[in-house]
N, C-alpha and C. Protein backbone atom coordinates (compact mmCIF):
# COMPACT_ATOMS: atom_id res chain seq x y z
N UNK A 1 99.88 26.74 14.39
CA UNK A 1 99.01 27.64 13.65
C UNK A 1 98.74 27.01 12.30
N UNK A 2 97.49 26.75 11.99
CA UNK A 2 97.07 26.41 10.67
C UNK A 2 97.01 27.23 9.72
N UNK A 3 97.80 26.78 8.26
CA UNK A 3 98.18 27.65 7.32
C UNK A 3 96.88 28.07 6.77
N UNK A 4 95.70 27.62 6.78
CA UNK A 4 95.07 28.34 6.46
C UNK A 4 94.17 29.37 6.69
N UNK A 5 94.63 29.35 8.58
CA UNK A 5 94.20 30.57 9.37
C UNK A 5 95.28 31.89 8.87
N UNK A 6 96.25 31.43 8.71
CA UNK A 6 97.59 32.37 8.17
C UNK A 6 96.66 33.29 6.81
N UNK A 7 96.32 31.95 5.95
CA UNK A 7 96.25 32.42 4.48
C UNK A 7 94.49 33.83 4.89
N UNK A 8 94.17 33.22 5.90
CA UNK A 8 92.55 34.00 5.86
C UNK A 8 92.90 35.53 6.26
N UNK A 9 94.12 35.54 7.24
CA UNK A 9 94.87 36.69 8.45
C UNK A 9 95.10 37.29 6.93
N UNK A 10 95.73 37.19 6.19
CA UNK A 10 96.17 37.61 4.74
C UNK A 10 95.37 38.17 4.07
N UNK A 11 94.11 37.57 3.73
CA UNK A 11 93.06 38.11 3.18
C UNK A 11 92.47 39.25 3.77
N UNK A 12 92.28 39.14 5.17
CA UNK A 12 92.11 40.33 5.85
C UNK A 12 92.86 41.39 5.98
N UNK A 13 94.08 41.13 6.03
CA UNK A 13 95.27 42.24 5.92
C UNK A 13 94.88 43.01 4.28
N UNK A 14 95.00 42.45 3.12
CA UNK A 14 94.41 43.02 1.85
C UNK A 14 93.31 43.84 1.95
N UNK A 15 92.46 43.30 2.29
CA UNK A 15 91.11 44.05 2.56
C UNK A 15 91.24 45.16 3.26
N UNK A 16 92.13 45.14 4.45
CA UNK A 16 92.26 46.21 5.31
C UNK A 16 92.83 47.48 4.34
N UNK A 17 93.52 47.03 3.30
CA UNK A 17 94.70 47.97 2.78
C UNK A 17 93.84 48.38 1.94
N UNK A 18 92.98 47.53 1.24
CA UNK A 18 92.34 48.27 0.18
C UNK A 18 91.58 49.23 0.25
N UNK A 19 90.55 49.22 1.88
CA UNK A 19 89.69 49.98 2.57
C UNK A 19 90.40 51.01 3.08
N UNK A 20 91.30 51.15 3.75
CA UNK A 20 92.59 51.88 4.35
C UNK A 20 92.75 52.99 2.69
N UNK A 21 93.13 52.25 1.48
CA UNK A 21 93.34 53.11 0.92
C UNK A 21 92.12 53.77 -0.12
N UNK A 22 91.06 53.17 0.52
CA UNK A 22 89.69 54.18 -0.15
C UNK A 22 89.20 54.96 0.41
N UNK A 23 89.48 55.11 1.98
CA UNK A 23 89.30 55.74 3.04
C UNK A 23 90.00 57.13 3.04
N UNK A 24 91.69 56.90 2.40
CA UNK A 24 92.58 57.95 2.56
C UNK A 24 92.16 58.86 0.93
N UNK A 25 91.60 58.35 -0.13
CA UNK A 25 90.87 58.76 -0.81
C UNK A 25 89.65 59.99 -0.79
N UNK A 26 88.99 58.95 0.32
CA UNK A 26 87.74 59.78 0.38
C UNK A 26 88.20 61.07 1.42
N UNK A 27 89.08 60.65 2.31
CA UNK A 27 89.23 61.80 3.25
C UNK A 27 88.82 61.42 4.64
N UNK A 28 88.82 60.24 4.66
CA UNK A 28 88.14 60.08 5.88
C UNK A 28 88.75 59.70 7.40
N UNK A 29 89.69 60.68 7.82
CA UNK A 29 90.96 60.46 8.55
C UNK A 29 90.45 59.44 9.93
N UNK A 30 89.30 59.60 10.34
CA UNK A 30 88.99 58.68 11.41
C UNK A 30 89.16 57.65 11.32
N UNK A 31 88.45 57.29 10.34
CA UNK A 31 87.88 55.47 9.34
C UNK A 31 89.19 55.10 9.10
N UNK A 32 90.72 56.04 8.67
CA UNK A 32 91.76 55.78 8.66
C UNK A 32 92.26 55.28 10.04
N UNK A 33 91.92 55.99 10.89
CA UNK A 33 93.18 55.51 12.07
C UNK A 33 92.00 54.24 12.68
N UNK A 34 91.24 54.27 12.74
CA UNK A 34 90.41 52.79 12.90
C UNK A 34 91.02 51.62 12.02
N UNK A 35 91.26 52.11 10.47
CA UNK A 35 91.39 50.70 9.67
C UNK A 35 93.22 50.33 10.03
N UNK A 36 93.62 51.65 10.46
CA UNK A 36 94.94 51.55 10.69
C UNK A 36 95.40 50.78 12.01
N UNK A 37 94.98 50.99 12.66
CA UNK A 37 94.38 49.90 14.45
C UNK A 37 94.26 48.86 13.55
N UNK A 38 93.48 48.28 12.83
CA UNK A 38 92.79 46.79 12.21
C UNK A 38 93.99 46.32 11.97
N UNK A 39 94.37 47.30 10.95
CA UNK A 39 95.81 46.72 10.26
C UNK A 39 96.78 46.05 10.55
N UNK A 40 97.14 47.02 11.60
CA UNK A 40 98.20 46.54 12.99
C UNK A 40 98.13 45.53 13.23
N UNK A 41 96.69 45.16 14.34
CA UNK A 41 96.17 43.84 14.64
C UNK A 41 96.50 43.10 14.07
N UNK A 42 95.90 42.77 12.55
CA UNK A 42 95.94 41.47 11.71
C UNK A 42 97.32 41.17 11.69
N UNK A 43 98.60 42.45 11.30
CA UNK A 43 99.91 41.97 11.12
C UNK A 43 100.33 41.61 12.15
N UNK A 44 100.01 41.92 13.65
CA UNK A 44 101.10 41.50 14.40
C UNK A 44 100.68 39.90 15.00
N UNK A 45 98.85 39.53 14.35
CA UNK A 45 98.57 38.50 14.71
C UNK A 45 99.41 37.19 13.77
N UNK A 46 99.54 37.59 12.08
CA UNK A 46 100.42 37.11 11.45
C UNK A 46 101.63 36.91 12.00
N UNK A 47 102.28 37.64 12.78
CA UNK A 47 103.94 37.58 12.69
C UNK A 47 104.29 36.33 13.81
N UNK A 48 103.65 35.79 14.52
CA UNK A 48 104.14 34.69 14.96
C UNK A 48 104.21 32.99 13.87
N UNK A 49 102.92 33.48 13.47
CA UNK A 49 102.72 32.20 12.60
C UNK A 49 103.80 32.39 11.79
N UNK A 50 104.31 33.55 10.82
CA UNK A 50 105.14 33.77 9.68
C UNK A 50 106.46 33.24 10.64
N UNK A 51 106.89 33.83 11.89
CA UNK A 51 107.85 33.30 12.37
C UNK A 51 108.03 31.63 12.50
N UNK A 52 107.10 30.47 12.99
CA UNK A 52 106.74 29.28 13.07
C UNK A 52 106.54 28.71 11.95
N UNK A 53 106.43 29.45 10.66
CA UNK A 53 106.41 29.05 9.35
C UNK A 53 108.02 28.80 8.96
N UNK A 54 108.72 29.88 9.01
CA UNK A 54 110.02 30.46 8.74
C UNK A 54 110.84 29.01 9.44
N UNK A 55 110.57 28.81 11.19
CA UNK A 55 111.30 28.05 11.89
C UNK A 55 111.31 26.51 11.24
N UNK A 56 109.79 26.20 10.72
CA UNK A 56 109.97 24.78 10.23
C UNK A 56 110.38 25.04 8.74
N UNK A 57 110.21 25.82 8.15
CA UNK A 57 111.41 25.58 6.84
C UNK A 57 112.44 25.49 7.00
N UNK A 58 112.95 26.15 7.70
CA UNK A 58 114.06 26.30 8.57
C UNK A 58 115.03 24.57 9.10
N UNK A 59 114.15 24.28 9.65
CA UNK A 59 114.22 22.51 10.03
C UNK A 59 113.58 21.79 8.85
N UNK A 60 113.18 21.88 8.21
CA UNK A 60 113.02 21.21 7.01
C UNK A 60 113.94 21.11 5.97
N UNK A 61 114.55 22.33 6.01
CA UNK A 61 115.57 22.71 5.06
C UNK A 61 117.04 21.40 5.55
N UNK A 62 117.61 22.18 6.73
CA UNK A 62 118.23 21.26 7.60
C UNK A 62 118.16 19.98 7.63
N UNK A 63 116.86 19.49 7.85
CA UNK A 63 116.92 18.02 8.55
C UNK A 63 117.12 17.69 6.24
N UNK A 64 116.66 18.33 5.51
CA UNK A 64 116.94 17.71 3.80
C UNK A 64 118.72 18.03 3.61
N UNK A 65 119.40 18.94 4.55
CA UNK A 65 120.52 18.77 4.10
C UNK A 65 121.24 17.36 4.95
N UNK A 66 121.04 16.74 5.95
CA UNK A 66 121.20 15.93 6.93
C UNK A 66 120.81 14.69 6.09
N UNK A 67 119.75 14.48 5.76
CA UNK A 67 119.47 13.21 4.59
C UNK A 67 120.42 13.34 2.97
N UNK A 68 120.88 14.82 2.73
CA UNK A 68 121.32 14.29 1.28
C UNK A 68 123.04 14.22 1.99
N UNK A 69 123.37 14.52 2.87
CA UNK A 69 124.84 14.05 3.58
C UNK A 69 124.73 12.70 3.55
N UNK A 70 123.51 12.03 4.37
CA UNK A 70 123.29 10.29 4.74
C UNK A 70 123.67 9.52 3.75
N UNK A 71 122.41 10.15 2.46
CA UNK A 71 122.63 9.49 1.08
C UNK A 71 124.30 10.07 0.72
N UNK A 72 124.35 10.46 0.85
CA UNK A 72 125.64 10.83 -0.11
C UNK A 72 127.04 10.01 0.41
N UNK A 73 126.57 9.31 2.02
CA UNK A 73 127.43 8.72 2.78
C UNK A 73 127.33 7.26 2.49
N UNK A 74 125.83 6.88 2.65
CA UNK A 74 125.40 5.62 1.91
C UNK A 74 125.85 5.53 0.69
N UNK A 75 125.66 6.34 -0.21
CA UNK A 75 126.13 5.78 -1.70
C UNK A 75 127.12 5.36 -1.65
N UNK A 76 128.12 6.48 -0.74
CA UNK A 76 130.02 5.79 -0.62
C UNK A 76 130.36 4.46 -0.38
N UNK A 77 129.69 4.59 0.40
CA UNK A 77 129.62 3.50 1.72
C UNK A 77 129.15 1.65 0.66
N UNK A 78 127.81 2.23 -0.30
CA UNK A 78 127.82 1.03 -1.76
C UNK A 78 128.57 0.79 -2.51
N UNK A 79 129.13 2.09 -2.68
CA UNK A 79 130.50 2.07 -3.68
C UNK A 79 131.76 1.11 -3.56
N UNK A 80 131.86 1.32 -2.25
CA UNK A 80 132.73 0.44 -0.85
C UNK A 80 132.61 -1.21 -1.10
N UNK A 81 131.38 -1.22 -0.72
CA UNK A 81 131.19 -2.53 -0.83
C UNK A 81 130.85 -3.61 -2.07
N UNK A 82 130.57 -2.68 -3.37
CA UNK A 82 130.19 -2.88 -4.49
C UNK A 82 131.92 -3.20 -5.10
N UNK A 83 132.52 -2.56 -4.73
CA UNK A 83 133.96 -3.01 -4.95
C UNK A 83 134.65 -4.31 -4.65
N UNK A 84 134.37 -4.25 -3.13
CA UNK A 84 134.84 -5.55 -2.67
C UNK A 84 134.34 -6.55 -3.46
N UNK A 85 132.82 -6.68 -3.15
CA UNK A 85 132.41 -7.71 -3.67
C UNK A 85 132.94 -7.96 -5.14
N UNK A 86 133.09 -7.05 -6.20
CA UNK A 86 134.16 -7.35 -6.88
C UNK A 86 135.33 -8.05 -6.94
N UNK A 87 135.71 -7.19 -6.32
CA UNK A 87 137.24 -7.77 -5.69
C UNK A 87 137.04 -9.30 -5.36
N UNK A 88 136.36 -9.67 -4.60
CA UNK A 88 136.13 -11.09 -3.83
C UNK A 88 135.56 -12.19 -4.87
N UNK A 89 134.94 -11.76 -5.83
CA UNK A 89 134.46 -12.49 -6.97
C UNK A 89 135.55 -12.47 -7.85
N UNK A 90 136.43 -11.75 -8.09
CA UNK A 90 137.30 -11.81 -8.73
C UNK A 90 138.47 -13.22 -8.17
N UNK A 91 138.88 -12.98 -7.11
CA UNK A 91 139.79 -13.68 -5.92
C UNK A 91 138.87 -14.95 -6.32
N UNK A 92 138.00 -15.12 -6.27
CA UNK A 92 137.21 -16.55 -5.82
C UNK A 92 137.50 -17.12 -7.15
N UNK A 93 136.95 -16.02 -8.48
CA UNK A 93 137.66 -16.67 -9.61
C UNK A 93 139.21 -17.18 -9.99
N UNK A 94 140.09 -16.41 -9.48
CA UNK A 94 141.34 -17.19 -9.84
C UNK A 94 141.72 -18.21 -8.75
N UNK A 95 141.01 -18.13 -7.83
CA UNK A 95 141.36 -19.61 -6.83
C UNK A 95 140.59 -20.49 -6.99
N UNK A 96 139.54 -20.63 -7.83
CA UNK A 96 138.79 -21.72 -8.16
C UNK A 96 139.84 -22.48 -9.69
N UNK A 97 140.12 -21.08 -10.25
CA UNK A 97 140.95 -21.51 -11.34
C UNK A 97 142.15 -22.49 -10.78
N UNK A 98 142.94 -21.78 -10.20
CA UNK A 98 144.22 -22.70 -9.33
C UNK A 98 144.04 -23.91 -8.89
N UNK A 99 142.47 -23.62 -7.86
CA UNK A 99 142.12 -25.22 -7.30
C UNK A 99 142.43 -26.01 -8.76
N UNK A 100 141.44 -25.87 -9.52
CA UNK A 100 141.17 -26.69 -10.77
C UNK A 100 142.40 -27.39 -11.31
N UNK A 101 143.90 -26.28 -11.57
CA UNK A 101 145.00 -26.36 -11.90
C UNK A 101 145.63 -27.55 -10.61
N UNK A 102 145.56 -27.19 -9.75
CA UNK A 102 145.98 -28.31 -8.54
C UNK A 102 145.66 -29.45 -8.71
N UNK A 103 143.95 -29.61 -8.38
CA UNK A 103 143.68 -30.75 -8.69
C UNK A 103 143.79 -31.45 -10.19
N UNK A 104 143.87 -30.88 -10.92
CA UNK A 104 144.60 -31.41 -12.46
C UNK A 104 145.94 -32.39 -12.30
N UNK A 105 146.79 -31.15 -11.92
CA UNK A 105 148.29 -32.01 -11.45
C UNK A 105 147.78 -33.02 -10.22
N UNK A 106 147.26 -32.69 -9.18
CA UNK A 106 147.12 -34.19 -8.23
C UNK A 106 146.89 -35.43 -8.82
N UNK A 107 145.68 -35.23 -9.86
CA UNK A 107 145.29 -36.34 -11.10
C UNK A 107 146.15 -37.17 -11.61
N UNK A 108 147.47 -36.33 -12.10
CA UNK A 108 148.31 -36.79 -13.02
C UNK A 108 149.28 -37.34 -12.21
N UNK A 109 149.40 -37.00 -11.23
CA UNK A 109 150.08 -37.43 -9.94
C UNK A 109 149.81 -38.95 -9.64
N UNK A 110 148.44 -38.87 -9.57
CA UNK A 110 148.10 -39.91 -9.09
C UNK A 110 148.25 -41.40 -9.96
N UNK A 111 147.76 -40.78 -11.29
CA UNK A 111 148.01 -41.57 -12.72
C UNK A 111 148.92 -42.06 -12.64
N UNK A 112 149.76 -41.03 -12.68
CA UNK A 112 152.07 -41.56 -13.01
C UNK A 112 152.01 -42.58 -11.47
N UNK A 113 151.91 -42.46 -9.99
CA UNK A 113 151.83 -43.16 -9.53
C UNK A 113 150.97 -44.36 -9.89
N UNK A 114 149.79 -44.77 -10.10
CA UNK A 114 149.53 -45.78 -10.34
C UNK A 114 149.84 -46.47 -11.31
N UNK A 115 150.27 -45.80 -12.59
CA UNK A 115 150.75 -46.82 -13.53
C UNK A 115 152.79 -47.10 -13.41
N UNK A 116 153.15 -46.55 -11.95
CA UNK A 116 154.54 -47.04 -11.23
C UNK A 116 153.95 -48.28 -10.47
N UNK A 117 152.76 -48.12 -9.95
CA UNK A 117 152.40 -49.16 -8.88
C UNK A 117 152.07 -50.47 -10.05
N UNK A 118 151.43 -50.41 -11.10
CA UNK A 118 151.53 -51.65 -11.73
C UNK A 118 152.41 -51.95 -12.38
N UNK A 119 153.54 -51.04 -12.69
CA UNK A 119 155.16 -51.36 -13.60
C UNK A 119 155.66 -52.24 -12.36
N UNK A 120 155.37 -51.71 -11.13
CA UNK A 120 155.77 -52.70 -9.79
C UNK A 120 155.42 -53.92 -9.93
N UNK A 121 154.16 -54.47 -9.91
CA UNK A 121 153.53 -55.54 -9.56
C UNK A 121 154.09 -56.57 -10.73
């Protein structure tokens, strides 16, 4: 149902009421139960659409609480990994440090050996 067949059903329902109540004014009990028949009509032609309106807010509402759970799972879920990667940049920094420290001493290692290998020769 197109909302703006809804919005026109509406306009007509007003109109009905307003006539309905110039009618009960004037006295005019026939023109009443005629506009009162109209009335009927228009509302009970509304009440499916208002129902099919209702149902997709309804699932709209839903399927927006279902996405801010997702996001709210995703963000964790960055948080998660925004850590590690921390963590792992961190780790990479003090084992690059150590390497460095290692290979320093291997250096000196190697030095003190070679200047044994020419105290040899």
């Amino acid at each position: 149902v197109d909302e703006q067949d809804g919005s026109a059903e509406w306009e007509q329902v007003e109109r009905a009421i307003d006539i309905l109540a110039a009618a009960a004014q004037a006295g005019h009990g026939e023109e009443m139960r005629v506009l009162a028949t109209e009335l009927r009509s228009h509302l009970l032609a509304l009440q499916p659409a208002d129902q099919l309106r209702s149902q997709r807010l309804d699932r709209a509402e839903r399927e927006a609480d279902e996405c801010r759970s997702e996001l709210g799972a995703a963000e964790g879920r960055l948080e998660e990994v925004t850590d590690e990667i921390s963590r792992l940049r961190s780790e990479r920094s003090i084992t690059s440090s150590n390497l460095e420290l290692v290979w320093s001493e291997l250096q000196k290692v190697q030095a003190g050996h070679q200047a044994l290998l020419q105290e040899l020769e």
